[in-house]
Protein backbone atom coordinates (compact mmCIF):
# COMPACT_ATOMS: atom_id res chain seq x y z
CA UNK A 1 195.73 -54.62 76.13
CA UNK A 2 197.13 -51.63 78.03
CA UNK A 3 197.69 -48.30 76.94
CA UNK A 4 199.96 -45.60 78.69
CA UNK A 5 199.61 -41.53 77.65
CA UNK A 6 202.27 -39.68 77.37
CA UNK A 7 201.74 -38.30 80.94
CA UNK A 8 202.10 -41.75 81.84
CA UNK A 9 198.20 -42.32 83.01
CA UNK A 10 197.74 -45.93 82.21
CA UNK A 11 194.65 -47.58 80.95
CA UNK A 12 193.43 -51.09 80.24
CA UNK A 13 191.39 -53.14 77.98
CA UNK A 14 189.98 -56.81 78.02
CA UNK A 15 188.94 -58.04 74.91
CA UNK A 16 186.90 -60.63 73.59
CA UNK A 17 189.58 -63.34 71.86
CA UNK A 18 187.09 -64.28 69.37
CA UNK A 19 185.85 -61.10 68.32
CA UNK A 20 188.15 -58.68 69.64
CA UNK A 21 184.92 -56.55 70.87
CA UNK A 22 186.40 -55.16 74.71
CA UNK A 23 184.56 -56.55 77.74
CA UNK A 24 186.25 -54.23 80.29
CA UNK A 25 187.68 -51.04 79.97
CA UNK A 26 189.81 -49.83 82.70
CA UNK A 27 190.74 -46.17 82.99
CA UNK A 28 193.95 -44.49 84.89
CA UNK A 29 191.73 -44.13 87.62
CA UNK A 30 191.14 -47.69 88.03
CA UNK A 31 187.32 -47.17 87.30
CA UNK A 32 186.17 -50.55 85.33
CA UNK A 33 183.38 -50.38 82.99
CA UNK A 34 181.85 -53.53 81.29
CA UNK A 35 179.98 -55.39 78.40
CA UNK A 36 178.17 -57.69 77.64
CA UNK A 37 177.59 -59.16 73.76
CA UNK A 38 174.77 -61.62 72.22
CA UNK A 39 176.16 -64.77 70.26
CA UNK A 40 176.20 -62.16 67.16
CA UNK A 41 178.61 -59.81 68.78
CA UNK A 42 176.31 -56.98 69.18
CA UNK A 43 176.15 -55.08 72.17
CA UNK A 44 173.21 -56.41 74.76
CA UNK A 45 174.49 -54.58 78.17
CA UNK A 46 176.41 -51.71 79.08
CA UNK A 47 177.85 -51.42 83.25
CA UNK A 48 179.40 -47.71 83.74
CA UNK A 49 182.39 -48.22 86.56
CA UNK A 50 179.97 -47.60 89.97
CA UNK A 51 177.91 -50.35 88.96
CA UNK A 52 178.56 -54.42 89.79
CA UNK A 53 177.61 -56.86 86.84
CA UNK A 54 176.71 -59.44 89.23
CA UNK A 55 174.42 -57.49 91.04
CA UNK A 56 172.86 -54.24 89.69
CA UNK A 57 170.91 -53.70 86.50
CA UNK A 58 173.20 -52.74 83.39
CA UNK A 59 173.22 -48.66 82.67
CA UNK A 60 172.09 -49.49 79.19
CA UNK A 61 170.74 -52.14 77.22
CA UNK A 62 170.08 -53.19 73.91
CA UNK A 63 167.55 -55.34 71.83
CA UNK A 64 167.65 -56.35 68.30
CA UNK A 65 164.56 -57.50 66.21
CA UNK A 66 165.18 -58.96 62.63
CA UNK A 67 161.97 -60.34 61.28
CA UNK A 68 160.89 -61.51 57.62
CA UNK A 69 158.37 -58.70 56.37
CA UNK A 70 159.18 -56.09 58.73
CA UNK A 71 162.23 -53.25 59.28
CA UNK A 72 165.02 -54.33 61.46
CA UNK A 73 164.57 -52.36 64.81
CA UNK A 74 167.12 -52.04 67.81
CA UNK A 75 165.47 -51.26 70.85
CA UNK A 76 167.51 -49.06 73.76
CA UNK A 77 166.99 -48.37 77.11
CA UNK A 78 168.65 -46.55 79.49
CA UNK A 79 168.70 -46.62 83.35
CA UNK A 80 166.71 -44.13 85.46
CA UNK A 81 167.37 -42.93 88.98
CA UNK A 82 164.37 -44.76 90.22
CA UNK A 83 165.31 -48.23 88.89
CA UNK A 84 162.70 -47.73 85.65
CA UNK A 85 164.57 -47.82 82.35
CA UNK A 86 163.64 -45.21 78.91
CA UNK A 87 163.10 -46.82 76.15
CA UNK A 88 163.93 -45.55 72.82
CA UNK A 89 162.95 -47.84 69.34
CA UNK A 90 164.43 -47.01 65.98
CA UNK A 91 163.98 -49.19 62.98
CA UNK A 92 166.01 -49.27 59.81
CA UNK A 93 165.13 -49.43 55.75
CA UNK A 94 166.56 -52.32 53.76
CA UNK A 95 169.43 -50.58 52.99
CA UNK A 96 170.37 -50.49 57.23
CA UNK A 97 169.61 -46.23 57.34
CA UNK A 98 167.80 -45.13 60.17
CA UNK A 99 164.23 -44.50 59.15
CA UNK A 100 162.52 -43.94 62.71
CA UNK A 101 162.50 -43.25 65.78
CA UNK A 102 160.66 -43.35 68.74
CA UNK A 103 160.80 -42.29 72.78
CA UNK A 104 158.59 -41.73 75.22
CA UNK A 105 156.91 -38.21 75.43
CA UNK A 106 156.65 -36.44 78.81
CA UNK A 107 153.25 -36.92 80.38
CA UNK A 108 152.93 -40.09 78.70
CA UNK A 109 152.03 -41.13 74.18
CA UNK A 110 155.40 -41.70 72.49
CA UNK A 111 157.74 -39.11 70.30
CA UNK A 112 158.28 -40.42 66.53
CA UNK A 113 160.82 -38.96 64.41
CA UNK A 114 160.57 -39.75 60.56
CA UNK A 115 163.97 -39.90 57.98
CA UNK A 116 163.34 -39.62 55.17
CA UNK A 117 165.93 -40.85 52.44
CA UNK A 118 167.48 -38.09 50.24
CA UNK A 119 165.58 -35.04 52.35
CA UNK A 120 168.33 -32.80 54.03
């Protein structure tokens, strides 16, 4: 599919034919970012434009956990400039609200953030 602005900058977008979920995005400048889906359609990696899919590790990524007995989680990470990625978890109530979260803490332990339902 390709878009044009109305000051003519042109953009592109590759879609999925299945699922109509994009797999690259192309902007005026010609910078091509990608994606990458599980056999659910849900995003699993994420390329920015100065990164190669066949060869370097995806920007982003994403992990999803749905177990009998315990809260859905979708586990994040995102790329660091020395090759490590951050991790961040956050699991979900029945009802598919986000009820926590967690990241690492500088100097090492985690950071957990708590919603609660109804508290504002």
């Amino acid at each position: 599919m390709t878009s044009t602005n109305a000051l003519g900058h042109t953009s592109t977008t590759k879609n999925d034919p299945g699922r109509s979920v994009p797999l690259e995005g192309t902007d005026a400048n010609g910078r091509k970012g990608t994606t990458a889906y599980d056999a659910l359609g849900r995003t699993t990696d994420v390329w920015t434009p100065l990164q190669n899919p066949a060869s370097d590790k995806p920007a982003h990524t994403f992990a999803y956990e749905i177990k009998e007995h315990a809260p859905p989680t979708v586990t994040s990470a995102t790329l660091q400039d020395d090759g490590t990625y951050k991790q961040q978890i956050e699991s979900y109530d029945g009802l598919l609200r986000p009820r926590q979260a967690q990241t690492d803490a500088l100097g090492g332990g985690r950071l957990i953030n708590d919603t609660l339902p109804g508290c504002r």
